[in-house]
C-alpha atoms as a PDB file:
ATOM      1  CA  UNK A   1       0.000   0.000   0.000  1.00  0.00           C
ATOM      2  CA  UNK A   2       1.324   3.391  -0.662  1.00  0.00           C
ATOM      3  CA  UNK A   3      -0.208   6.770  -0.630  1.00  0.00           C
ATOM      4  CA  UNK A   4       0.828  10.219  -1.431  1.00  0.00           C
ATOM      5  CA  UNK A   5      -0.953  13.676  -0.845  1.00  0.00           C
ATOM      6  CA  UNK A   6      -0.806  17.494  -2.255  1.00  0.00           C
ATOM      7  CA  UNK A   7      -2.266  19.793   0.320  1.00  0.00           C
ATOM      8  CA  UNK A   8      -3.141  22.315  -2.640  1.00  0.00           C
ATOM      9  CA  UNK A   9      -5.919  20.305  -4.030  1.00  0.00           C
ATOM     10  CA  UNK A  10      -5.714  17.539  -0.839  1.00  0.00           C
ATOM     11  CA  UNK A  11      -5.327  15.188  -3.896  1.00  0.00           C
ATOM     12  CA  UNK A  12      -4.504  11.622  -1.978  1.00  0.00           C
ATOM     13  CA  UNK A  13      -3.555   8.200  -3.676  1.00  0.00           C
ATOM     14  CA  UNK A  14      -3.840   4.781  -2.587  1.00  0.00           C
ATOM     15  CA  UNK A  15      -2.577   1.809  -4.165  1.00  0.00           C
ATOM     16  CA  UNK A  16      -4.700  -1.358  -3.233  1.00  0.00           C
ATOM     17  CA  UNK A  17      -4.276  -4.685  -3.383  1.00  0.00           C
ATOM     18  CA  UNK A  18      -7.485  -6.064  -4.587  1.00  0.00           C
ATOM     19  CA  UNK A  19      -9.102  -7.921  -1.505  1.00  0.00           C
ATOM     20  CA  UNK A  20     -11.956  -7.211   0.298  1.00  0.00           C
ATOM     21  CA  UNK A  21      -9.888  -5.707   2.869  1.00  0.00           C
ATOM     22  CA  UNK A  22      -9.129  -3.064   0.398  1.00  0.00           C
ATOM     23  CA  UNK A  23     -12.748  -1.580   1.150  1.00  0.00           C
ATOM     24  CA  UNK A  24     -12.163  -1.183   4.286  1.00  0.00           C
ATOM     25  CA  UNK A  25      -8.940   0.738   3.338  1.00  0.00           C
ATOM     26  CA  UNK A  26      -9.901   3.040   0.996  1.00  0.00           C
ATOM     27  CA  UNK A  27     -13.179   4.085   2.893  1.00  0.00           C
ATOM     28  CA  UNK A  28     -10.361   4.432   5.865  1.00  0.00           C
ATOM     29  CA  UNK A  29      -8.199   6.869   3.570  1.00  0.00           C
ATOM     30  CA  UNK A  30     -11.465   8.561   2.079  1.00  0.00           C
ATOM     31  CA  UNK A  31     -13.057   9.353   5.707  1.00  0.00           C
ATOM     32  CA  UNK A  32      -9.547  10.565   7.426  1.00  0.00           C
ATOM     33  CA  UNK A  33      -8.962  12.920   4.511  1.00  0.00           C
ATOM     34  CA  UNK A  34     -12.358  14.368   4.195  1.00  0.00           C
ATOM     35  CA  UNK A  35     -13.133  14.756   8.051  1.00  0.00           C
ATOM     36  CA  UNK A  36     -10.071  17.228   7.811  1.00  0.00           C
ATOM     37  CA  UNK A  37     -11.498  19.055   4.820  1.00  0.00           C
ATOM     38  CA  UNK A  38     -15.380  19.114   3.792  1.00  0.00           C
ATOM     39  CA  UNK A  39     -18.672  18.782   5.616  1.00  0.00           C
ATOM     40  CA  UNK A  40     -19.510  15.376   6.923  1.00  0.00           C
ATOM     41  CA  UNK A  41     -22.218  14.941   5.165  1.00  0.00           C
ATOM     42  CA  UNK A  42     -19.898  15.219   1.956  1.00  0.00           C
ATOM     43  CA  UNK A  43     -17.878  12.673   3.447  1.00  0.00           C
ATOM     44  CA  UNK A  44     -20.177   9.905   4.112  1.00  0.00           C
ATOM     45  CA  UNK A  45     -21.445  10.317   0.867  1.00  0.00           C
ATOM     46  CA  UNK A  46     -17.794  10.260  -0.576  1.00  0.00           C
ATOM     47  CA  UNK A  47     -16.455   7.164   1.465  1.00  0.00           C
ATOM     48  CA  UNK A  48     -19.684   4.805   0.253  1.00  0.00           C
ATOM     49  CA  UNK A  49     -19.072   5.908  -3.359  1.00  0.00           C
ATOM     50  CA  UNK A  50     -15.921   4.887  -2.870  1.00  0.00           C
ATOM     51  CA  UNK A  51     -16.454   1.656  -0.900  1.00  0.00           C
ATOM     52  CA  UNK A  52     -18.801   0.731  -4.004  1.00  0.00           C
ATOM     53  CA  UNK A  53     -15.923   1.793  -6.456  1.00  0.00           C
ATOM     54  CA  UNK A  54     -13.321  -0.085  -5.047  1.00  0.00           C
ATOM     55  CA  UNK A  55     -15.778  -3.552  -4.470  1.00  0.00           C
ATOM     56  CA  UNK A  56     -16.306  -3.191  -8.189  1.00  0.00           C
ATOM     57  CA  UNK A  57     -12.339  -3.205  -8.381  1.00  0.00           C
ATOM     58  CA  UNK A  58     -12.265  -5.892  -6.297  1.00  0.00           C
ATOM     59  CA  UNK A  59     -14.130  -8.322  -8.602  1.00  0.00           C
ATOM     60  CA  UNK A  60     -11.543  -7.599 -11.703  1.00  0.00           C
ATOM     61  CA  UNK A  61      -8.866  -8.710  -9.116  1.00  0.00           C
ATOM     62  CA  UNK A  62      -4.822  -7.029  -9.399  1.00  0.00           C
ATOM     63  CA  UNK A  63      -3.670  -3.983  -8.195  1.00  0.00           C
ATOM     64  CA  UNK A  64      -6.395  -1.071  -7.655  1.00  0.00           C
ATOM     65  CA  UNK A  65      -5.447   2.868  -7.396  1.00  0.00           C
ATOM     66  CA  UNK A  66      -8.103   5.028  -5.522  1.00  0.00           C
ATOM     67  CA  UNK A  67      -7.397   8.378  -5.730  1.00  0.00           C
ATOM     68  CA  UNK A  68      -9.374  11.923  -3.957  1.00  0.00           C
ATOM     69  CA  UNK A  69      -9.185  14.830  -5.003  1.00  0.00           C
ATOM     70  CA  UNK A  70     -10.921  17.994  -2.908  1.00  0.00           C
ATOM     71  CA  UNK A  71     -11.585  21.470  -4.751  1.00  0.00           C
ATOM     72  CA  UNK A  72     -12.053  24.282  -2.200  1.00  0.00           C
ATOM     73  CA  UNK A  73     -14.380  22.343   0.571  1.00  0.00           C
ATOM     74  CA  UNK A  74     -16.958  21.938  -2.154  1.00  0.00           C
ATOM     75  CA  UNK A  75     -16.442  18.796  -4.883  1.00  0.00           C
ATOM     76  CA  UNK A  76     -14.722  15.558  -4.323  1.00  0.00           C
ATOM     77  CA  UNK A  77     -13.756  13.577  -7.262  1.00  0.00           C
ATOM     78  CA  UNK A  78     -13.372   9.911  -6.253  1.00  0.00           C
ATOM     79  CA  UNK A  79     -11.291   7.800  -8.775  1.00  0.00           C
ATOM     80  CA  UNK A  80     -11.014   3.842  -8.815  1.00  0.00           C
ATOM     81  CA  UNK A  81      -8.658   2.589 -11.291  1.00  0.00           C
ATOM     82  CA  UNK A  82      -8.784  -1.296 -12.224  1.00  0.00           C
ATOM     83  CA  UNK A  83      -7.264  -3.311 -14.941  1.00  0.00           C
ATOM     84  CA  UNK A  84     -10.004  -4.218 -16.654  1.00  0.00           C
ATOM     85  CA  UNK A  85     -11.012  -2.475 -19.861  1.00  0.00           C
ATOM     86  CA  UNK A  86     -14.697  -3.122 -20.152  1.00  0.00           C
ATOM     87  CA  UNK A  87     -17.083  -0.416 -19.683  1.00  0.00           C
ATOM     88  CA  UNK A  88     -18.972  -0.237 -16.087  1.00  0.00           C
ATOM     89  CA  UNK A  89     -22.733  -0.014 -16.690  1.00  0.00           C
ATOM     90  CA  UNK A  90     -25.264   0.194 -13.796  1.00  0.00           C
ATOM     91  CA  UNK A  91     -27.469  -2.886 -12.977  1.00  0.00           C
ATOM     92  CA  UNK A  92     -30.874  -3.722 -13.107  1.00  0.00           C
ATOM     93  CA  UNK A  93     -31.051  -6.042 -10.216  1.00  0.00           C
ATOM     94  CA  UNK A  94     -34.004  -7.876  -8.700  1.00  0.00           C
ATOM     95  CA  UNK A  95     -35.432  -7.205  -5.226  1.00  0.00           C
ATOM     96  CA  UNK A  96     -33.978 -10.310  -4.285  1.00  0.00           C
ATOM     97  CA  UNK A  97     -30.500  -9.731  -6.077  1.00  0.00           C
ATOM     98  CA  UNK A  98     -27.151  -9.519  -3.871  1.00  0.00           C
ATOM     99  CA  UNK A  99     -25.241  -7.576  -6.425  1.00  0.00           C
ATOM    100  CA  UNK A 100     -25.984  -5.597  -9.179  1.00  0.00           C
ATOM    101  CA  UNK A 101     -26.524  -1.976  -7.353  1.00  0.00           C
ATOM    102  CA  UNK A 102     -23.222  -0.140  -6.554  1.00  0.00           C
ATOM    103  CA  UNK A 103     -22.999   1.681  -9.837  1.00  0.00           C
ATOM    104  CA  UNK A 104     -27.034   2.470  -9.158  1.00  0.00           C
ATOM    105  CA  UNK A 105     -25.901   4.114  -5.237  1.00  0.00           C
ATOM    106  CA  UNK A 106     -22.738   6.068  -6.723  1.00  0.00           C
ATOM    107  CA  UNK A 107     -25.462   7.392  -9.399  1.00  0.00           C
ATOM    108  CA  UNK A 108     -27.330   8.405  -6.695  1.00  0.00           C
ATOM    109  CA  UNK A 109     -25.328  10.025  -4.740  1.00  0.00           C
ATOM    110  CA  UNK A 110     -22.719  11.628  -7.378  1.00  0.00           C
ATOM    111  CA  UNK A 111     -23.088  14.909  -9.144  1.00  0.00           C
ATOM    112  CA  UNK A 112     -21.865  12.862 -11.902  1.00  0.00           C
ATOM    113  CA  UNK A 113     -19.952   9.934 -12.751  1.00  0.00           C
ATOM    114  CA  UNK A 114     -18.525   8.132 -15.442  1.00  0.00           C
ATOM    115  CA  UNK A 115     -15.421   6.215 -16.568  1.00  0.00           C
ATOM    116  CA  UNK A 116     -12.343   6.581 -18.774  1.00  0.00           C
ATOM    117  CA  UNK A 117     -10.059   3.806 -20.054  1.00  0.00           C
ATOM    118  CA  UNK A 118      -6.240   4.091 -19.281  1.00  0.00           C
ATOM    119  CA  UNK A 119      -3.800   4.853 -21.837  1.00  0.00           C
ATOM    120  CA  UNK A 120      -1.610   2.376 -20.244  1.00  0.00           C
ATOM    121  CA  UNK A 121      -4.585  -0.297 -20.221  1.00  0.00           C
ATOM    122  CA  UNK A 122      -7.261  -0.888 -17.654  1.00  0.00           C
ATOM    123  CA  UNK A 123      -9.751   2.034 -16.850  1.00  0.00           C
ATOM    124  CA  UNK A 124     -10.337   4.625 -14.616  1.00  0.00           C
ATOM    125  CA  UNK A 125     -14.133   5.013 -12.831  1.00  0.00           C
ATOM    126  CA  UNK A 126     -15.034   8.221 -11.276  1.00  0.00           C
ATOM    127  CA  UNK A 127     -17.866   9.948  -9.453  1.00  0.00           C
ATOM    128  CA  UNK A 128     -17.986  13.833  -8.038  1.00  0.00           C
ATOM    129  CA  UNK A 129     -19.781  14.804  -5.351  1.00  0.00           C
ATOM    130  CA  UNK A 130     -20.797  18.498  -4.672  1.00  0.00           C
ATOM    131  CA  UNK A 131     -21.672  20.306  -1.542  1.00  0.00           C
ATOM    132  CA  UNK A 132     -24.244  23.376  -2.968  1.00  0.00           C
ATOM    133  CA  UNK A 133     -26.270  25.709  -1.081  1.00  0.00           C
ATOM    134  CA  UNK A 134     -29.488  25.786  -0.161  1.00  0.00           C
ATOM    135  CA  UNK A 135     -31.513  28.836  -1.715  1.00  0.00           C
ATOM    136  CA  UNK A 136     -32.729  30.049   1.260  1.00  0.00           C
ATOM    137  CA  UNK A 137     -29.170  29.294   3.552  1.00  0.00           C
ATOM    138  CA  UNK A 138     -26.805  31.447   4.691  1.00  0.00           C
ATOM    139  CA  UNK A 139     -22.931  31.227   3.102  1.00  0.00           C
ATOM    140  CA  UNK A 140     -22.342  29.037   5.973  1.00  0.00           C
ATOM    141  CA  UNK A 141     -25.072  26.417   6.315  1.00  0.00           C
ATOM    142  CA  UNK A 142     -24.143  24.100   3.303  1.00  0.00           C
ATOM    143  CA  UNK A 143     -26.019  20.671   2.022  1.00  0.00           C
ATOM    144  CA  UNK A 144     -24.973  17.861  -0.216  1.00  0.00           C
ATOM    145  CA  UNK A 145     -27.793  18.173  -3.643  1.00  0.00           C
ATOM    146  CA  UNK A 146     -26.915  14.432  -4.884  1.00  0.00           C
ATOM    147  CA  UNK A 147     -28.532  14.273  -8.660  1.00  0.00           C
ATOM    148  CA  UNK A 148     -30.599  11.384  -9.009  1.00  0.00           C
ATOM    149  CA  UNK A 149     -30.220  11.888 -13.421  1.00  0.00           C
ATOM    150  CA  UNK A 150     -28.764   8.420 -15.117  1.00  0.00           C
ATOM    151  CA  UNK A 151     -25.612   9.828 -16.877  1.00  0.00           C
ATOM    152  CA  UNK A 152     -24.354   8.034 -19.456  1.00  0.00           C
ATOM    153  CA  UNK A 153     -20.449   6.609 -19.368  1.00  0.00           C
ATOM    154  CA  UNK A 154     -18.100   8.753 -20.623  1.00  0.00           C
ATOM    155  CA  UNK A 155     -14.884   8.235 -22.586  1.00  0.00           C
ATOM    156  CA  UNK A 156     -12.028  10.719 -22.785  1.00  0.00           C
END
C-alpha cells in the first residue's frame, strides 16, 4: 500500500491490493482525509461511493489505485482505477439480487460519474460529489444536492 498527498488540491492516492480488505482501506483513507477538509455529510457520501468503487475493483482482481481529489471544501472527485477495460454499466437487479446496485448508489449520490479507459490499459471510474447551497441558507449552512439523473459513461 502506498499513498501520497498534495495539500493544494488535498489530492490523496492509494494503491490497493485487490481484496476485500481493500474496502475497508480506501473508505479508511477517504473518511480521514475528508473529516479534515469538507462537511460530513460530503464525506459519508464520498467514502460509500468509494467503498462501491473499489468492491467493483475488487471483482476484476490485481492492483487497484483510488485516488481523492478535494476542490475548495466543495467537490470531491473519487477515482477507482482497475485493470479491466470493459465499460462499467449500472445494474438492473431484482429485489432479491445480492449484487448488481453499486454503480445504481454512486449514481445516486454523485453529481456525476462516469469512466475513462487508461492509456496504459485498464480504466479509470469516477464519481464527483458536490456540496451546494441551499436557496434560502446562509454562506455558511451548506447541504450535499446528490442528482438522481442516469448519466451516461463517458470516454475521454
Amino acid at each position: 500500500m502506498t499513498s501520497g498527498s498534495d495539500e493544494a488540491g488535498c489530492l490523496c492516492a492509494l494503491a490497493l491490493t485487490a481484496c476485500p480488505a481493500a474496502v475497508r482501506e480506501g473508505r479508511k483513507l477517504v473518511g480521514e482525509l475528508l473529516e479534515r477538509h469538507a462537511p460530513a455529510e460530503l464525506a459519508d457520501d464520498a467514502m460509500l461511493v468509494a467503498s462501491e468503487l473499489i468492491g467493483n475493483a475488487v471483482r476484476v482482481g490485481g492492483r487497484i489505485v483510488l485516488s481523492v481529489h478535494v476542490e475548495a471544501d466543495r467537490r470531491v472527485t473519487v477515482r477507482v482505477w482497475d485493470r479491466s477495460p470493459v465499460e462499467p454499466v449500472p445494474g438492473a437487479p431484482g429485489a432479491l439480487d445480492e449484487h448488481g446496485r453499486g454503480l445504481l448508489i454512486v449514481q445516486s449520490l454523485s453529481e456525476d460519474w462516469g469512466w475513462t479507459p487508461h492509456p496504459l490499459g485498464g480504466k479509470t471510474v469516477w464519481a464527483a460529489l458536490t456540496v451546494r447551497q441551499r436557496r434560502d441558507a446562509s454562506p455558511d449552512d451548506v447541504t450535499v444536492q446528490p442528482s438522481l439523473d442516469a448519466v451516461s459513461a463517458v470516454s475521454v
